[in-house]
Protein backbone atom coordinates (compact mmCIF):
# COMPACT_ATOMS: atom_id res chain seq x y z
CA UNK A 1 126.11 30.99 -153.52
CA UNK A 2 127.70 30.04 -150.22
CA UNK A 3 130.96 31.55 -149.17
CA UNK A 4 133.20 28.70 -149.93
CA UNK A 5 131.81 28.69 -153.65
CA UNK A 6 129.14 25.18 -153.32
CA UNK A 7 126.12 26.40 -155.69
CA UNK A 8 123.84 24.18 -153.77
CA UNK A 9 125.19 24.36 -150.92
CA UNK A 10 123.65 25.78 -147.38
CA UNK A 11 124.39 28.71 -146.34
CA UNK A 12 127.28 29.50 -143.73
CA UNK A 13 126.41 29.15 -140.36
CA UNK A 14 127.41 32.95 -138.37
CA UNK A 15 126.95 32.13 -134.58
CA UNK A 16 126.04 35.37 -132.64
CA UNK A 17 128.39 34.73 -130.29
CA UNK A 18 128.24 36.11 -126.48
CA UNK A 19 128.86 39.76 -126.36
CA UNK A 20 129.63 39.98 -122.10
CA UNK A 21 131.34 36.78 -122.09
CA UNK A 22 133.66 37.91 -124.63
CA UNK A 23 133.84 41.46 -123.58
CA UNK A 24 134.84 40.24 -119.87
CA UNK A 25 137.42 37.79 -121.52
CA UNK A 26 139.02 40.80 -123.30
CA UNK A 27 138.81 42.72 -120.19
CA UNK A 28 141.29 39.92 -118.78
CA UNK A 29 138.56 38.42 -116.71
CA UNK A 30 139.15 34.65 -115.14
CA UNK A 31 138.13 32.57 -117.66
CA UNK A 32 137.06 29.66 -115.49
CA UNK A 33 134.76 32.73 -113.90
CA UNK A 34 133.73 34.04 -117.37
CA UNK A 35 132.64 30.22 -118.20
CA UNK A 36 131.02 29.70 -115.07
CA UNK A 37 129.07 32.81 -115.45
CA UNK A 38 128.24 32.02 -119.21
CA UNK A 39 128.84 28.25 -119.60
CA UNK A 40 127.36 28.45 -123.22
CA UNK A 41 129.60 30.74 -124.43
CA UNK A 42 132.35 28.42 -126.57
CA UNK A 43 134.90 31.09 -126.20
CA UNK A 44 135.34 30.77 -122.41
CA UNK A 45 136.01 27.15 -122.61
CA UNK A 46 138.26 28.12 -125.82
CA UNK A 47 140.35 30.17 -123.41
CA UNK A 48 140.25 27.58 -121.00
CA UNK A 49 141.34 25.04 -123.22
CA UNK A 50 144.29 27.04 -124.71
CA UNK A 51 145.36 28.04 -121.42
CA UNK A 52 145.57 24.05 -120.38
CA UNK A 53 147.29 23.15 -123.58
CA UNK A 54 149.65 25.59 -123.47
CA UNK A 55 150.60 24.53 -119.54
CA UNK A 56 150.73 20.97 -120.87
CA UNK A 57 147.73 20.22 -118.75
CA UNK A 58 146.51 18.07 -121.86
CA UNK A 59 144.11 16.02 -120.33
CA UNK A 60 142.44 19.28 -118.90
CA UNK A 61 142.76 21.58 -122.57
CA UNK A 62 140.51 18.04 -123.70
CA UNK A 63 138.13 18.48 -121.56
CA UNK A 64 137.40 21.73 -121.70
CA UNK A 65 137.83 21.70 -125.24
CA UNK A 66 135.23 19.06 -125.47
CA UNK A 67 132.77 21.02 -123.23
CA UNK A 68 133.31 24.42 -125.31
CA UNK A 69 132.66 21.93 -128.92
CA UNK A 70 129.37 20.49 -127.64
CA UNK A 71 128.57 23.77 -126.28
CA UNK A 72 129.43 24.91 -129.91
CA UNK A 73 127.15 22.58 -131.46
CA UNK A 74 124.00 23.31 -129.32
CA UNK A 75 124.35 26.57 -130.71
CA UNK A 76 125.15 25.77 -134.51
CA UNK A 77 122.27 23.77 -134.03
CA UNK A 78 119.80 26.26 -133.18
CA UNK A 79 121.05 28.60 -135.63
CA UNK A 80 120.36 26.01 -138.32
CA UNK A 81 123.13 24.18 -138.97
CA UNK A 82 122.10 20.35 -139.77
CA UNK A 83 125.26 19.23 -139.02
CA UNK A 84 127.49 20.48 -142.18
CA UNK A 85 127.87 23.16 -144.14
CA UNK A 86 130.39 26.20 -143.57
CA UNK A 87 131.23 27.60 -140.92
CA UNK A 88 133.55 30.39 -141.79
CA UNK A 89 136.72 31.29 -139.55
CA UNK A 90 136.12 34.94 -140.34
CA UNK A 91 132.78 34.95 -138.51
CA UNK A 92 134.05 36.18 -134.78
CA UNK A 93 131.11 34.62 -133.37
CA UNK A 94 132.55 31.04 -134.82
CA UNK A 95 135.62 31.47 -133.48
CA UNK A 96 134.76 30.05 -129.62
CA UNK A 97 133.54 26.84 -131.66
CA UNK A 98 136.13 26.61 -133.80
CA UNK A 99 138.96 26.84 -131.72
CA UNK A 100 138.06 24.54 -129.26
CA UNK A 101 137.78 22.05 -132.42
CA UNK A 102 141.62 23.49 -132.58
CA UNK A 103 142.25 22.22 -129.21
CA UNK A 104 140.70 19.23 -129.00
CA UNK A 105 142.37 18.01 -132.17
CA UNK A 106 145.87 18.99 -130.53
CA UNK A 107 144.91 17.12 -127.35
CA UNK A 108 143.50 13.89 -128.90
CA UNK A 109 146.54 14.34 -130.84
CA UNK A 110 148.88 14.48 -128.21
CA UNK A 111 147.48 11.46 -126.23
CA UNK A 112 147.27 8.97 -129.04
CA UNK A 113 143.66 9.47 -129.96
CA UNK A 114 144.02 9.85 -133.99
CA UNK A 115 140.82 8.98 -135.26
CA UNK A 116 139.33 11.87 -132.73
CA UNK A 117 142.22 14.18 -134.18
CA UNK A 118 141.16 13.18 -137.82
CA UNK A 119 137.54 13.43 -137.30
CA UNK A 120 138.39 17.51 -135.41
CA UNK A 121 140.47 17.96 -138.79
CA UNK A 122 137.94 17.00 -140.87
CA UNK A 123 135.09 19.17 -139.24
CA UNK A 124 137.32 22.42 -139.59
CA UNK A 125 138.23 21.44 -142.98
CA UNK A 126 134.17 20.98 -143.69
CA UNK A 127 133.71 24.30 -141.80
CA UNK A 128 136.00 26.39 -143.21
CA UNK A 129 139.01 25.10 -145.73
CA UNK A 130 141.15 28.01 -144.12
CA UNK A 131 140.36 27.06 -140.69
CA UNK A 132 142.85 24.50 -139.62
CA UNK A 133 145.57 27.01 -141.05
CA UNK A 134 144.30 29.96 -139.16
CA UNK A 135 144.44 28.02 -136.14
CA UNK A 136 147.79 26.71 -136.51
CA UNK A 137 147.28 23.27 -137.09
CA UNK A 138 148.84 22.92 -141.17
């Protein structure tokens, strides 16, 4: 049985996540150094995109959103993801991914883009039903 209950389901996707990247993050690194230094790491470009968001730089918190998501899917990808299936919240190396989702939905949001801002809600509702509310966007 997968997490979220599906019988036939696949299995949840648990992303290993970047262990120096997120250490040097938590040490209060530069996160524009900590991405440039690990530009696969989703988290850094999470950081970066909450950081822009929050400053109202929204065209900036889209972009780097954007890079952290695709970033996000390489690495679902190679874990073997085939492009559904869950992706739970509670899984801290999902949370990089998954919050830049967050941020680009916000952004798209916030410039007019709705089917972008549908299609972010529907991937962290597909991911994880608790997701969108851990992340603030119910």
């Amino acid at each position: 049985m997968t997490s979220f209950g599906d019988l036939l389901g696949p299995q949840p996707t648990l992303l290993p996540g970047d262990e120096e990247a997120e250490a040097a993050l938590l040490a209060h690194e530069d996160p524009a150094s900590v991405a440039a230094q690990h530009p696969t790491a989703s988290i850094a470009w999470a950081y970066l995109a909450e950081g822009a968001f929050d400053k109202g730089e929204v065209i900036a918190a889209y972009a780097y959103a954007r890079t952290g998501y695709h970033r996000g899917l390489d690495q679902l990808r190679r874990n073997g993801w085939k492009g559904f299936g869950p992706v739970p919240y509670s899984h801290e190396g999902n949370r990089g991914f998954l919050r830049c989702v967050a941020v680009l939905a916000k952004s798209a949001k916030s410039i007019g883009e709705n089917d972008e801002y549908a299609r972010c809600l529907d991937l962290l509702e597909d991911s994880d039903p608790r997701a969108a509310h851990e992340l603030g966007l119910d």
